[in-house]
N, C-alpha and C. Protein backbone atom coordinates (compact mmCIF):
# COMPACT_ATOMS: atom_id res chain seq x y z
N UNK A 1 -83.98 -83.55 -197.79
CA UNK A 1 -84.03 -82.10 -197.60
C UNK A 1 -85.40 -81.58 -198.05
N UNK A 2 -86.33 -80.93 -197.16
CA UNK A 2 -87.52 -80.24 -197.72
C UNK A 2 -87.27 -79.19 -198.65
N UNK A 3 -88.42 -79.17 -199.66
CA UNK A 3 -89.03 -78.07 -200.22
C UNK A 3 -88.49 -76.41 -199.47
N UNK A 4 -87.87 -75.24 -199.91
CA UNK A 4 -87.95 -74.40 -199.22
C UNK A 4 -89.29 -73.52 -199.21
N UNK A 5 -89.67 -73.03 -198.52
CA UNK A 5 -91.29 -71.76 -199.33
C UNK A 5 -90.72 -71.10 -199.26
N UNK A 6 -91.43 -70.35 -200.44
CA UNK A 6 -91.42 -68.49 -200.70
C UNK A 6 -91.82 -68.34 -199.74
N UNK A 7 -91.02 -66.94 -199.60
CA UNK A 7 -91.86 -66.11 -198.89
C UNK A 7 -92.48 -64.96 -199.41
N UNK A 8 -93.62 -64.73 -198.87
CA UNK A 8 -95.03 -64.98 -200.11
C UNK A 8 -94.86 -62.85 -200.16
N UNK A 9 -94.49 -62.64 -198.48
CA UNK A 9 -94.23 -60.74 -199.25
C UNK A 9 -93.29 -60.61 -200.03
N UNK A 10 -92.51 -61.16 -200.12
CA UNK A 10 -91.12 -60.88 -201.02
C UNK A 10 -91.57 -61.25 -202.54
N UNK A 11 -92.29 -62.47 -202.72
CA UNK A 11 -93.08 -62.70 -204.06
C UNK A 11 -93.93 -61.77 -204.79
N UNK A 12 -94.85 -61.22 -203.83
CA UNK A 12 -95.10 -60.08 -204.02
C UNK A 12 -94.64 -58.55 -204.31
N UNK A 13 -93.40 -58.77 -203.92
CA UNK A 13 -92.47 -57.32 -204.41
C UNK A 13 -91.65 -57.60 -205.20
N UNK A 14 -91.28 -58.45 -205.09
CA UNK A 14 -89.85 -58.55 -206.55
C UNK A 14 -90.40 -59.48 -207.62
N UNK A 15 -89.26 -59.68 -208.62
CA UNK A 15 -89.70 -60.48 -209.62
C UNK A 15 -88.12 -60.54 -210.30
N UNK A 16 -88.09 -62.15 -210.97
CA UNK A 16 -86.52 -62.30 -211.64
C UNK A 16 -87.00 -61.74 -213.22
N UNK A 17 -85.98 -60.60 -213.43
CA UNK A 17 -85.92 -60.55 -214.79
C UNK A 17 -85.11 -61.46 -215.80
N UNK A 18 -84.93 -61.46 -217.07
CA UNK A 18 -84.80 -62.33 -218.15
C UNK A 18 -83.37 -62.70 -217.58
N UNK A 19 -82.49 -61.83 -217.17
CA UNK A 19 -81.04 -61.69 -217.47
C UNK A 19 -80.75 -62.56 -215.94
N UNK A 20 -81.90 -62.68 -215.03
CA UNK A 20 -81.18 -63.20 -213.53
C UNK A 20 -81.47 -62.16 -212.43
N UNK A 21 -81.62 -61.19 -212.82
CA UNK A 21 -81.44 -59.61 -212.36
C UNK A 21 -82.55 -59.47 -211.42
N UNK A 22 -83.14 -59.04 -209.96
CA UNK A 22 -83.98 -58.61 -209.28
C UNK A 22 -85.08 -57.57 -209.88
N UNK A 23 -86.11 -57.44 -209.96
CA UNK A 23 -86.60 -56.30 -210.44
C UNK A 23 -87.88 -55.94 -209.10
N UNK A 24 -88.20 -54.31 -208.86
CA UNK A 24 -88.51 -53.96 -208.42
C UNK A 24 -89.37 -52.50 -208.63
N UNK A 25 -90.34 -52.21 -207.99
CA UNK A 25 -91.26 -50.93 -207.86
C UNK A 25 -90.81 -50.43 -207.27
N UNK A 26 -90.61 -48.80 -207.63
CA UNK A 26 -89.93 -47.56 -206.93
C UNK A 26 -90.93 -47.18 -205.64
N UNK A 27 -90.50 -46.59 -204.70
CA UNK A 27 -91.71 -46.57 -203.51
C UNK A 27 -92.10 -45.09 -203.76
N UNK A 28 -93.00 -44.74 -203.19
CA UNK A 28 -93.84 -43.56 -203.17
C UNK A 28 -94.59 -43.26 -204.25
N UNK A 29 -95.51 -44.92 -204.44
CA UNK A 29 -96.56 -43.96 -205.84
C UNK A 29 -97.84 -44.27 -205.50
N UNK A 30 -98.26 -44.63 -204.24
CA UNK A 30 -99.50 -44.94 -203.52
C UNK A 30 -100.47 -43.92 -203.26
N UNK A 31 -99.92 -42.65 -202.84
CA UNK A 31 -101.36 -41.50 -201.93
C UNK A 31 -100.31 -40.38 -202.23
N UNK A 32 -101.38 -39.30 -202.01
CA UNK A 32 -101.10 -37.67 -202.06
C UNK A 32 -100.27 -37.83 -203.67
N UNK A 33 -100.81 -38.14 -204.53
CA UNK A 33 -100.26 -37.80 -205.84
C UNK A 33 -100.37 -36.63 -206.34
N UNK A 34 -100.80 -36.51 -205.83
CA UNK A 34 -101.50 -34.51 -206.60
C UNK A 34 -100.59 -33.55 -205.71
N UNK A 35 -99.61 -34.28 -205.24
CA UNK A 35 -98.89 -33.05 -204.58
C UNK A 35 -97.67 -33.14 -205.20
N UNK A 36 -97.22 -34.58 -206.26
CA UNK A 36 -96.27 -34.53 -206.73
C UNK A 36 -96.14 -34.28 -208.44
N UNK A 37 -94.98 -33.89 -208.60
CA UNK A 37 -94.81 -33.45 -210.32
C UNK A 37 -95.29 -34.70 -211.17
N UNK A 38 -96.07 -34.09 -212.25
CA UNK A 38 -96.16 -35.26 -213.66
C UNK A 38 -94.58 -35.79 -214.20
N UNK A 39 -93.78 -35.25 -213.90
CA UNK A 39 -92.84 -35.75 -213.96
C UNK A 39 -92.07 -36.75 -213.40
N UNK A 40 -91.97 -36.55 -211.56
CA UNK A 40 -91.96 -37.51 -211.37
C UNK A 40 -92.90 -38.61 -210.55
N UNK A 41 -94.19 -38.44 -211.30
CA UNK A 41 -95.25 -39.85 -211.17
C UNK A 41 -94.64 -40.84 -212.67
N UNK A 42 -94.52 -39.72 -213.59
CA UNK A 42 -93.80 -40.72 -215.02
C UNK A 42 -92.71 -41.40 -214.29
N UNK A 43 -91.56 -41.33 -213.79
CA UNK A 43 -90.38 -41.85 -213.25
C UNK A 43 -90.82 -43.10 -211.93
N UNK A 44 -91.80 -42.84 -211.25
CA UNK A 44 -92.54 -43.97 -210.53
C UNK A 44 -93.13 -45.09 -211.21
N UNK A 45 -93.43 -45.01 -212.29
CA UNK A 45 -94.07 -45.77 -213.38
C UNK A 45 -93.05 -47.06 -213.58
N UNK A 46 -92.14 -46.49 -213.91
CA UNK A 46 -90.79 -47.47 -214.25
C UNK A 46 -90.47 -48.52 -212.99
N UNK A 47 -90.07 -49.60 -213.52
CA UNK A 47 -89.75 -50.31 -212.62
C UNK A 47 -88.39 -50.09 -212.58
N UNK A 48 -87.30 -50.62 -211.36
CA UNK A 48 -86.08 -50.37 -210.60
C UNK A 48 -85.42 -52.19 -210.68
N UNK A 49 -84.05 -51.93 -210.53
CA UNK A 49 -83.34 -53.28 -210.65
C UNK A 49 -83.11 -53.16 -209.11
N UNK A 50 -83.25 -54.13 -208.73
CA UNK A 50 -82.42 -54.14 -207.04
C UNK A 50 -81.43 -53.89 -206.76
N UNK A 51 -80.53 -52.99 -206.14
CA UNK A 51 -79.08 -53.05 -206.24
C UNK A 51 -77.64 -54.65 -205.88
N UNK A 52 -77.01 -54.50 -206.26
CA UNK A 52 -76.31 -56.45 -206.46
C UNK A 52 -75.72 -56.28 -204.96
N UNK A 53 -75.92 -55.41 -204.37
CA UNK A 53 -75.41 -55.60 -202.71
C UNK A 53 -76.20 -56.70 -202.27
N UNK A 54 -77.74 -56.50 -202.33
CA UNK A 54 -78.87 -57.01 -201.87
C UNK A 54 -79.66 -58.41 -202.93
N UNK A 55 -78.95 -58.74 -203.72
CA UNK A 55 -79.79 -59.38 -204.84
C UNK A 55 -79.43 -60.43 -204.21
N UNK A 56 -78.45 -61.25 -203.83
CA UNK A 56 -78.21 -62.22 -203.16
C UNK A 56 -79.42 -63.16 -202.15
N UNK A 57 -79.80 -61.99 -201.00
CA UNK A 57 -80.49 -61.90 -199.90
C UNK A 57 -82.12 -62.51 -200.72
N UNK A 58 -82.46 -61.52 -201.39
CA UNK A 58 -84.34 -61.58 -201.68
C UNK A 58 -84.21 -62.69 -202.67
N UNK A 59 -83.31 -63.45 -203.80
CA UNK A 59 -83.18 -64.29 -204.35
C UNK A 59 -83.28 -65.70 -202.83
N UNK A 60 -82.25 -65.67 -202.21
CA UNK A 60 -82.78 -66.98 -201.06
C UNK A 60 -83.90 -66.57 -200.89
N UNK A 61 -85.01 -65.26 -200.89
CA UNK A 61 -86.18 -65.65 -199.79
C UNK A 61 -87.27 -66.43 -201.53
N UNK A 62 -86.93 -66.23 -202.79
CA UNK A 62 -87.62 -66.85 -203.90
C UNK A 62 -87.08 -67.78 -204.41
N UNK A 63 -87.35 -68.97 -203.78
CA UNK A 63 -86.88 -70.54 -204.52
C UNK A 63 -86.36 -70.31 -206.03
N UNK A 64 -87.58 -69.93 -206.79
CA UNK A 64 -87.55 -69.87 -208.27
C UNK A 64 -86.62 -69.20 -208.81
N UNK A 65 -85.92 -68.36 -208.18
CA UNK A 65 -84.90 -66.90 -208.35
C UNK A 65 -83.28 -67.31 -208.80
């Protein structure tokens, strides 16, 4: 049986936390910042857990996961 590869965008967006858990960047913190509240650019800051509907799915596309 071969090696599976990452797949290398998904490596790039997620990451396994300590517990097993998906972790993820909230979207919209790229451009036009100055149009949104200091409040929530603080709340973009934070990283997001993947929801467990989907953790299944992006774990097969990361071997290591």
């Amino acid at each position: 049986m071969p090696k599976t590869k990452t797949n290398r965008a998904a490596a790039k967006r997620f990451k396994i936390s300590g517990s097993g858990r998906v972790r993820r960047s909230k979207a919209g913190g790229n451009h036009m910042m100055q149009e949104k509240s200091r409040k929530r650019i603080r709340r973009l800051r934070n990283n997001d857990m993947v929801d467990s509907t989907r953790e299944k799915q992006i774990k097969r596309l990361l071997p290591y996961g």
